[in-house]
Protein backbone atom coordinates (compact mmCIF):
# COMPACT_ATOMS: atom_id res chain seq x y z
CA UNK A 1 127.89 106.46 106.86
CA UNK A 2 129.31 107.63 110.30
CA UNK A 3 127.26 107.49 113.33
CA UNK A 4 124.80 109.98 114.63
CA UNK A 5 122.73 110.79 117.31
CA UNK A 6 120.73 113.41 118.50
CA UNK A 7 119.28 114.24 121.58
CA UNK A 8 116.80 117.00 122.87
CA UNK A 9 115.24 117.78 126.25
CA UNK A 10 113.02 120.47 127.49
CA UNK A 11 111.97 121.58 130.80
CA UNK A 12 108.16 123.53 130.40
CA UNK A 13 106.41 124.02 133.06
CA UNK A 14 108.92 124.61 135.40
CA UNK A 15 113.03 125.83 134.80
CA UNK A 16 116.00 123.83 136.06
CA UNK A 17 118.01 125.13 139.40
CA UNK A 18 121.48 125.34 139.41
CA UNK A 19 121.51 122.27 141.54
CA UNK A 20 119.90 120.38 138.87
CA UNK A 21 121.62 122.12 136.06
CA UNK A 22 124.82 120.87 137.66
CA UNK A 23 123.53 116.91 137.73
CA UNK A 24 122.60 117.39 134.21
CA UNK A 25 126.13 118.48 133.37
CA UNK A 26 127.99 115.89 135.34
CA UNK A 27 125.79 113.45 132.41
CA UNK A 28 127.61 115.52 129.65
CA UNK A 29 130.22 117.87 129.64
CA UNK A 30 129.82 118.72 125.40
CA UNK A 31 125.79 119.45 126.01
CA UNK A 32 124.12 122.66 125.42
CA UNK A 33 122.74 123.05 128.78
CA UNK A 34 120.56 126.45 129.99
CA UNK A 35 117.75 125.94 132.66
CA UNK A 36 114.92 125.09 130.20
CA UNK A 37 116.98 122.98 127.96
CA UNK A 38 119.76 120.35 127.28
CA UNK A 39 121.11 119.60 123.20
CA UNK A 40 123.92 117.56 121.91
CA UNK A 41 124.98 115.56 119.44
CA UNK A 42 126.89 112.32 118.98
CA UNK A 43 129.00 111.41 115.83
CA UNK A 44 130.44 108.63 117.96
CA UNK A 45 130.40 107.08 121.25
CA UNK A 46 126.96 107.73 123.28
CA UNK A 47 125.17 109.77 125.72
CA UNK A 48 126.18 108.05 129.54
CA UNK A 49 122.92 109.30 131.01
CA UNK A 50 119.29 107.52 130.96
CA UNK A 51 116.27 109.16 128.59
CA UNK A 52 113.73 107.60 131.24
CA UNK A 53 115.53 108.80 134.54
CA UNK A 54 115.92 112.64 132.87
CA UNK A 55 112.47 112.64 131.91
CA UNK A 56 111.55 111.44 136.09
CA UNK A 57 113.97 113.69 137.08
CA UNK A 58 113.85 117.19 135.34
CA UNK A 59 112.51 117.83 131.79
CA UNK A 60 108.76 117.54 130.00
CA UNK A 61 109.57 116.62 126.81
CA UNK A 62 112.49 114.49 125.11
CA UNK A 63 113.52 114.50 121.29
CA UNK A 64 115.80 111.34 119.95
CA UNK A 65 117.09 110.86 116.55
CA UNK A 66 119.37 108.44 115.05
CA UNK A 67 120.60 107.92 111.89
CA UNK A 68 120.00 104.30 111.77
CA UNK A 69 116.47 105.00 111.98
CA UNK A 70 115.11 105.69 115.54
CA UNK A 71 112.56 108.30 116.04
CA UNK A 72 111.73 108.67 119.36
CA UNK A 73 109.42 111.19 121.50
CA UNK A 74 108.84 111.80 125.37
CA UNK A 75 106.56 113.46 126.70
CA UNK A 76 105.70 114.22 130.90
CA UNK A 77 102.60 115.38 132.03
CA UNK A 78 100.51 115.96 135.35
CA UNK A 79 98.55 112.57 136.48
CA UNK A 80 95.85 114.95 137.54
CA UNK A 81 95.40 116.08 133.33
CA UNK A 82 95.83 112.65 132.64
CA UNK A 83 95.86 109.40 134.19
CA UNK A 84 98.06 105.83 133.13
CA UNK A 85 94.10 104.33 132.74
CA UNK A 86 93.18 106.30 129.85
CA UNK A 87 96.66 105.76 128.39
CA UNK A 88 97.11 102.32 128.54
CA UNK A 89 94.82 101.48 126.11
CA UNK A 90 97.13 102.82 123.54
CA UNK A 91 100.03 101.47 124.70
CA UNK A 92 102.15 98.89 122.01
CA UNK A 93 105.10 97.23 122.92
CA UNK A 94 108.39 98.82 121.37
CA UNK A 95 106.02 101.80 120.16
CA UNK A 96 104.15 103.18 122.99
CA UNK A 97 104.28 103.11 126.59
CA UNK A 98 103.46 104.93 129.64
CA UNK A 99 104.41 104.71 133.25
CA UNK A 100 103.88 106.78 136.16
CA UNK A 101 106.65 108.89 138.29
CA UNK A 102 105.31 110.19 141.55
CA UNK A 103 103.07 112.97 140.45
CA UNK A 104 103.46 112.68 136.58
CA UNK A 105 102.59 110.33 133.80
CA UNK A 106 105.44 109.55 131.21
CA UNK A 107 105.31 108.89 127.56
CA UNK A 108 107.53 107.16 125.42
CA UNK A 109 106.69 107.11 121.51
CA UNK A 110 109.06 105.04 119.48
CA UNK A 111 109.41 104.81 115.49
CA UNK A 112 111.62 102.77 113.66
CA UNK A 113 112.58 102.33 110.41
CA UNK A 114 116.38 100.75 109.44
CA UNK A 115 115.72 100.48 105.77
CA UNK A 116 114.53 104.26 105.47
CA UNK A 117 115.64 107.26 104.27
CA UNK A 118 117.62 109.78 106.22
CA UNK A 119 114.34 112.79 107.38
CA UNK A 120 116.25 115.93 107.20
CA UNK A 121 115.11 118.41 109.95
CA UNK A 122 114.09 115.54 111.97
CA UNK A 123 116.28 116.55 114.94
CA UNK A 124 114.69 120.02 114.78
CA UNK A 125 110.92 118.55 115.15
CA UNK A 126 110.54 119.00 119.15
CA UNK A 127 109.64 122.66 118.80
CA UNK A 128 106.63 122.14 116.30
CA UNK A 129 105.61 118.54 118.07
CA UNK A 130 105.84 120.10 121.71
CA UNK A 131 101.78 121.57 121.10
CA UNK A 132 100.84 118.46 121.85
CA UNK A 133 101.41 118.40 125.42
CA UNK A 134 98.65 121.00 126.18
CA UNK A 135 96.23 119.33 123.63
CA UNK A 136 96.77 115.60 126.04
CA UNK A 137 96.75 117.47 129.15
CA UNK A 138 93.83 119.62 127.46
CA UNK A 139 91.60 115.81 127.01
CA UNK A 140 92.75 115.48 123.10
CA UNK A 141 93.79 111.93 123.34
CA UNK A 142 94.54 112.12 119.10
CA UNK A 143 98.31 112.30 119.64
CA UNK A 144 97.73 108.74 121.55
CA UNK A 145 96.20 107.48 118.52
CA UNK A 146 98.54 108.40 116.53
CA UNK A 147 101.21 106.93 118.25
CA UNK A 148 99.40 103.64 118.59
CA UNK A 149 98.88 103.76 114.86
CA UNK A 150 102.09 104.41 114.02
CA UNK A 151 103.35 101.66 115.88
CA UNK A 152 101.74 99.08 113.98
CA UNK A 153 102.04 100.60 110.84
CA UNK A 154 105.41 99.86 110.79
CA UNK A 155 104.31 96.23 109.88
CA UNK A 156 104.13 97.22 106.28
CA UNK A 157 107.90 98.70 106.45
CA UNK A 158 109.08 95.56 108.32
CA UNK A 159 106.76 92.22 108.43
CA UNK A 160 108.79 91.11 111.32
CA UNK A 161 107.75 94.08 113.39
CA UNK A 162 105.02 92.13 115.17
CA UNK A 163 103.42 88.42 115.50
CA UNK A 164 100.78 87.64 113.17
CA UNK A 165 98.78 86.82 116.43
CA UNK A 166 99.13 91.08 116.21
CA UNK A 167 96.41 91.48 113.43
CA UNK A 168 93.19 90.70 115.53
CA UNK A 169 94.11 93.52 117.90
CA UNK A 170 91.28 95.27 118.49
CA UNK A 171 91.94 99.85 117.55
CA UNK A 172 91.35 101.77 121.08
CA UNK A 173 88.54 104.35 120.78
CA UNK A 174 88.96 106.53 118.33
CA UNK A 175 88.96 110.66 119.09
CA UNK A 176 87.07 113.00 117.40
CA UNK A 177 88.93 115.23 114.48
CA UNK A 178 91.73 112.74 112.79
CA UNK A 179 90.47 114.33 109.32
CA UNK A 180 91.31 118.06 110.84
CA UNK A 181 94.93 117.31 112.94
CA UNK A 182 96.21 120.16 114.48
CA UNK A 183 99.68 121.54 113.64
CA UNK A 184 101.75 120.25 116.70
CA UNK A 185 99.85 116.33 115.83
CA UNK A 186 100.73 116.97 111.92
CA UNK A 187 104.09 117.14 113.02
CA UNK A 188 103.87 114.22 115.70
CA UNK A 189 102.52 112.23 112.80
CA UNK A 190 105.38 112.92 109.82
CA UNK A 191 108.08 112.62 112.81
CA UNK A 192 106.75 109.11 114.12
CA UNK A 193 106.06 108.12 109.97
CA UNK A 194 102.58 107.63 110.17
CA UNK A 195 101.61 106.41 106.52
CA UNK A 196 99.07 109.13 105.10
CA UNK A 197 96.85 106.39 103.69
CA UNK A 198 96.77 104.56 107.02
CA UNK A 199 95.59 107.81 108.86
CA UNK A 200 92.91 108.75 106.08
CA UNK A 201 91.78 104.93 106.64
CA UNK A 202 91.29 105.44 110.42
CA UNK A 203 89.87 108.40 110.03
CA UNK A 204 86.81 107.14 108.54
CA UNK A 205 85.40 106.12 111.86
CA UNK A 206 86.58 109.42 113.83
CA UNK A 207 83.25 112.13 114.42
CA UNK A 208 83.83 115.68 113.77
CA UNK A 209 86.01 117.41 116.47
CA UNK A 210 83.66 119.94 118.38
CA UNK A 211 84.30 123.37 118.28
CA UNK A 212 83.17 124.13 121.74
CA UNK A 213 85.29 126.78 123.44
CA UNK A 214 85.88 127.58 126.76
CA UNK A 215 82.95 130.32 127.91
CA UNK A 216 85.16 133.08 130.00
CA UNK A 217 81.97 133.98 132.16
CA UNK A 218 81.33 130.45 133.17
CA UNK A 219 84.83 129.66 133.86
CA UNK A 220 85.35 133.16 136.28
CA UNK A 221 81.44 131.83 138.29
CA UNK A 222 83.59 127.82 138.64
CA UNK A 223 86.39 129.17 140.08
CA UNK A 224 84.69 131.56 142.30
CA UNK A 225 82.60 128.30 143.82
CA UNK A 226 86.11 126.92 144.19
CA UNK A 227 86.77 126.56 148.18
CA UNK A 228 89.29 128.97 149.82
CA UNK A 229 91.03 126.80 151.11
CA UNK A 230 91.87 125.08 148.05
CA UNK A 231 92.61 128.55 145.92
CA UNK A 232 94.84 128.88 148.63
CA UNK A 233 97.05 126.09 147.88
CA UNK A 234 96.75 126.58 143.91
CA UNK A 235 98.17 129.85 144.56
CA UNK A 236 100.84 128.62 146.93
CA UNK A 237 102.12 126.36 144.08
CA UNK A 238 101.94 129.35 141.83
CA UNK A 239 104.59 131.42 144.01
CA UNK A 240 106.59 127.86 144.21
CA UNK A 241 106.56 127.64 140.54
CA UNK A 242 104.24 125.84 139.20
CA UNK A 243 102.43 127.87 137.30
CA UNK A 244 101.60 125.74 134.07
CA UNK A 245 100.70 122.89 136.41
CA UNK A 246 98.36 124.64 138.24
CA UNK A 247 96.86 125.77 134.97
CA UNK A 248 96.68 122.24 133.01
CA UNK A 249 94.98 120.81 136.55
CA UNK A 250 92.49 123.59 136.60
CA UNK A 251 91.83 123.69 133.05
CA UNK A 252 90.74 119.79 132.60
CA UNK A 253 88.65 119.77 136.08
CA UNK A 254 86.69 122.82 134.73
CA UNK A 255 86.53 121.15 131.52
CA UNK A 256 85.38 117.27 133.01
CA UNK A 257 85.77 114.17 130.99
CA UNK A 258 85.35 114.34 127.31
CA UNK A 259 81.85 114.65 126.41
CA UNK A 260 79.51 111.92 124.68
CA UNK A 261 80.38 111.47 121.10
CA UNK A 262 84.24 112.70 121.58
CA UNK A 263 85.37 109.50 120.76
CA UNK A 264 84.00 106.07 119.08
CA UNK A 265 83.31 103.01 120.57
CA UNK A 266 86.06 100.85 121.59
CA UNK A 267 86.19 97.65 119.93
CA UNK A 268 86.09 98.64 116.72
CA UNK A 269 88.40 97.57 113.69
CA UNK A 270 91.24 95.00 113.61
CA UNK A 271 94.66 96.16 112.94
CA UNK A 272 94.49 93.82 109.85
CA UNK A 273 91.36 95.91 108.24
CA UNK A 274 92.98 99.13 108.97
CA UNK A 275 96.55 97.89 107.66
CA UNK A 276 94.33 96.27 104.44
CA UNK A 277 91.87 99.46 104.33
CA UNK A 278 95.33 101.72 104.08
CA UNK A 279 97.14 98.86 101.12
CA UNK A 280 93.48 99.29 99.24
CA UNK A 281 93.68 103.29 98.97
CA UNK A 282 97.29 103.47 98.36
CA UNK A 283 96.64 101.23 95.45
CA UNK A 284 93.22 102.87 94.11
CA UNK A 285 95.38 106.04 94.60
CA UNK A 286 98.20 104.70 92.52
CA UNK A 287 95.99 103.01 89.84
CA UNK A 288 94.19 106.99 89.70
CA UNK A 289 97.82 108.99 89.69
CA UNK A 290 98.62 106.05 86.89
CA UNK A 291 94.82 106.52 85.11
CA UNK A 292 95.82 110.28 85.03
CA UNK A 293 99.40 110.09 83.90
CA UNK A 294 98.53 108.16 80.65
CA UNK A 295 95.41 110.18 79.96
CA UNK A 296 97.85 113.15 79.95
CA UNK A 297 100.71 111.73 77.72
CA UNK A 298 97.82 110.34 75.44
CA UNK A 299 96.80 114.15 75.13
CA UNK A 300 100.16 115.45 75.14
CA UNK A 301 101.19 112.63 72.51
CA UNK A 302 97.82 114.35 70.23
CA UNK A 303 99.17 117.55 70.77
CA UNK A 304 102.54 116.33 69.12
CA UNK A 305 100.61 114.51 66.21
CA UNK A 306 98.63 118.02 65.57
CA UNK A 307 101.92 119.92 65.80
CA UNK A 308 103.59 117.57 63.11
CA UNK A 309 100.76 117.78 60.72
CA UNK A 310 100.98 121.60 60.64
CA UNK A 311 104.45 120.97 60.27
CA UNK A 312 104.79 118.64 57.79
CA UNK A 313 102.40 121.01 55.63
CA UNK A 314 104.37 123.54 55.94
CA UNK A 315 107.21 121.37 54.22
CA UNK A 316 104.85 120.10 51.50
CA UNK A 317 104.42 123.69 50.82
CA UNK A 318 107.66 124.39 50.33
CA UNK A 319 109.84 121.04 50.36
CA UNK A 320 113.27 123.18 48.35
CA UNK A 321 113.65 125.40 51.08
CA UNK A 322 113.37 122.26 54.00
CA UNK A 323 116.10 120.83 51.75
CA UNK A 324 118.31 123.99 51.74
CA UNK A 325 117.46 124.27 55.17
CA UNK A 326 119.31 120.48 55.69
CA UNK A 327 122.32 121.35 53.85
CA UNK A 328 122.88 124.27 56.34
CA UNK A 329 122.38 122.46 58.96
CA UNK A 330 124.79 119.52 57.81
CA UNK A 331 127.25 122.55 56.84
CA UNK A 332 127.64 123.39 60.26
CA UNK A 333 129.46 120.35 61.60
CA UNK A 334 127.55 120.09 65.04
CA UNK A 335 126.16 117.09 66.39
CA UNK A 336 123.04 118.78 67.77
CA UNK A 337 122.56 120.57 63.89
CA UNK A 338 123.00 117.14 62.50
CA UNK A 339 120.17 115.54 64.67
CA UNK A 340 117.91 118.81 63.71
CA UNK A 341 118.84 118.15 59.89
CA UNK A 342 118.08 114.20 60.30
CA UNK A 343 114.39 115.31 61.87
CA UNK A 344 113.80 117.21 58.87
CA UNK A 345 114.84 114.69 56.19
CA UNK A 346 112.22 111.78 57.98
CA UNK A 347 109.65 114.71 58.01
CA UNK A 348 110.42 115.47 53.66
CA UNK A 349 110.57 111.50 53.59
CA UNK A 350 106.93 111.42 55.39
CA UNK A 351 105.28 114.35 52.75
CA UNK A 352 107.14 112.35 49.84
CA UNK A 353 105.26 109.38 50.89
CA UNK A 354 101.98 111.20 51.07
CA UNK A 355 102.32 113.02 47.43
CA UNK A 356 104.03 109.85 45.70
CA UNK A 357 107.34 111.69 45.14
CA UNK A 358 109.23 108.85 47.27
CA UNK A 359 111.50 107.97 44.21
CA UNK A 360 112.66 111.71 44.01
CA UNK A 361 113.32 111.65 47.69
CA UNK A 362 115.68 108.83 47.19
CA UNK A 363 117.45 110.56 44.52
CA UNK A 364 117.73 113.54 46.50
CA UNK A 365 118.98 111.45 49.61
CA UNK A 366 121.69 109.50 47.85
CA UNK A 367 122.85 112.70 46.61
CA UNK A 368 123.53 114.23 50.25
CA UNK A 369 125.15 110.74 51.98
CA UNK A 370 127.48 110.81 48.77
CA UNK A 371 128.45 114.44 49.31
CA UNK A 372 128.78 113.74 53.14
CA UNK A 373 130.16 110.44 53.04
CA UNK A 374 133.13 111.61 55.14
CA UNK A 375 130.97 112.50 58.05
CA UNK A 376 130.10 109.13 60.07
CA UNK A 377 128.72 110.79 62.76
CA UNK A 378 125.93 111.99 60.38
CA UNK A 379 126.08 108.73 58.43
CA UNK A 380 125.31 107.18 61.83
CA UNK A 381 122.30 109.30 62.59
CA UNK A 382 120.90 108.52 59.11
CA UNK A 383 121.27 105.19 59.58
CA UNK A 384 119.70 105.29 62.60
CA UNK A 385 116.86 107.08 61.70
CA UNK A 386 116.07 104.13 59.35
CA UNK A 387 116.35 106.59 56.17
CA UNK A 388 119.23 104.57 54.54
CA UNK A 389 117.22 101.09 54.02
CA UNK A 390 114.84 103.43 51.71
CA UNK A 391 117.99 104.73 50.17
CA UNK A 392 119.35 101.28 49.51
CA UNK A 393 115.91 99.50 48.23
């Protein structure tokens, strides 16, 4: 398989100039560049610029796919929504990590997987995944989670991934609502291959999200008790640009720190118990889907033995006209009609058994392989069908 390699950036809160526009082309001169965006695609040789230094530089969010197996996910946000302290406990080497840039805090969240299956659509994920930003910069730390768990469930794709020394890591705190994921963390969670188990595992120990919602009337009386001096500069950086900024910033200080109860305790399970939790429901699971699959060919398999009794009356009713009904079949010289006739000869051979009118089933069976002795494919289905070791005892 040829090489491939995809890569995505996108500018949010605030366009690219033309001066900027032009560094970004100098990186690539095949790229889809427009001032909120930059696409291209590799089938060989690589893109010359640096992921890290774009994302310090100019864009919010950064998409990589390759077809060897790398998944990877920026993401740039104000430090004032949130800050490298609440990150870092969520940080995994090779899987996630954070630094700061100036004034913005930098993601990186990294999936691999070199034994896997090519995702199709991966390389079109950033548009559903990019919903996340808000929700981190709204205080919704579940994306971080998710990236941290993702990380280390990679163990059980590759058991080289980490050091043992790895499974007495203690989970981060874990954020309200990872039974109800929102849409954009859905699709964080399928792009970075979270294992479904593994998330249903953690979880178990994650409260209820709150449904709180921002009150309009209380949120016009905070920012009328904001200084004038300070709506002065907010709406200076407005005019200059920055209006999502300004928004994220004012949105989390009205909000405050998540309150009591958002998230558990930190300290909590090991990343052995949640890997060993996730290995015990996907095998309960499999031993149900397996429970349920042979209670449904036992009743389909009862359905077929009901099906053949009514048949095979019907036969014992009238076995001249099933035997008529062979020879037309055998007439017609086609392998499907032959394997229809042989059916209905170890049905007559069944009733004959039941009624004690084996020997004149013989009879009647020499009788056809000596008429249609010249057929082998037929002869070979008889055979087959075990009816000529009646014939010849």
């Amino acid at each position: 398989m040829s090489e491939y390699q995809y890569y995505e950036f996108l500018a949010v809160d605030r366009p690219l100039d033309a001066r900027q526009q032009a560094e970004v082309r100098a990186l690539s001169t095949r790229a889809r560049i427009t001032a909120t965006g930059f696409t291209n695609e590799y089938h060989w040789g690589a893109f010359r610029g640096d992921p890290r230094r774009m994302m310090e530089r100019y864009y919010d969010a950064h998409l990589y796919v390759a077809n060897w197996g790398t998944h990877r996910m920026m993401l740039r946000l104000p430090r004032a929504v949130l800050g490298l302290d609440a990150v870092e406990r969520y940080c995994v080497d090779g899987g996630v990590e954070a630094w700061v840039f100036g004034k913005h805090l930098i993601l990186d969240f990294t999936s691999e997987d070199e034994g896997g299956d090519w995702i199709d659509g991966a390389e079109d994920s950033l548009p559903a995944i990019i919903g996340v930003r808000a929700e981190l910069a709204a205080g919704d730390l579940r994306p971080l989670y998710l990236a941290w768990l993702s990380a280390f469930g990679a163990w059980e794709r590759d058991e080289d991934a980490f050091d043992y020394g790895f499974e007495d890591e203690l989970e981060p705190p874990v954020p309200a609502g990872l039974g109800s994921l929102s849409a954009p963390q859905r699709a964080l969670a399928d792009f970075l291959r979270l294992d479904a188990d593994l998330l249903a595992v953690a979880a178990e120990a994650s409260p209820p999200l709150a449904t709180d919602r921002d009150d309009p009337r209380e949120l016009a009386t905070w920012i009328e008790s904001l200084p004038v001096k300070e709506k002065d500069r907010l709406l200076a950086r407005v005019v200059r640009d920055e209006t999502a900024q300004v928004r994220m910033e004012l949105l989390r200080r009205f909000r405050g720190a998540p309150k009591a109860g958002a998230e558990s305790r930190d300290g909590g399970r090991t990343v052995a118990e949640l890997l060993d939790g996730a290995a015990e429901r996907r095998a309960e699971r499999e031993r149900q889907a397996k429970a349920r699959r042979a209670e449904e060919e036992a009743r389909r398999e009862r359905e077929r033995a009901a099906a053949r009794e009514e048949r095979l009356a019907a036969l014992a009713r009238d076995e001249d006209a099933a035997w008529e009904r062979v020879d037309k079949l055998i007439f017609t010289r086609k392998p499907g009609e032959y394997d229809a006739a042989v059916d209905l000869l170890v049905d007559l051979r069944t009733v004959a058994e039941r009624v004690a009118r084996l020997e004149e089933f013989t009879r009647r069976l020499t009788s056809l392989r000596r008429e249609h002795s010249r057929k082998p494919s037929l002869m070979e289905r008889l055979d087959r069908a075990g009816l000529v070791d009646r014939v010849r005892s």
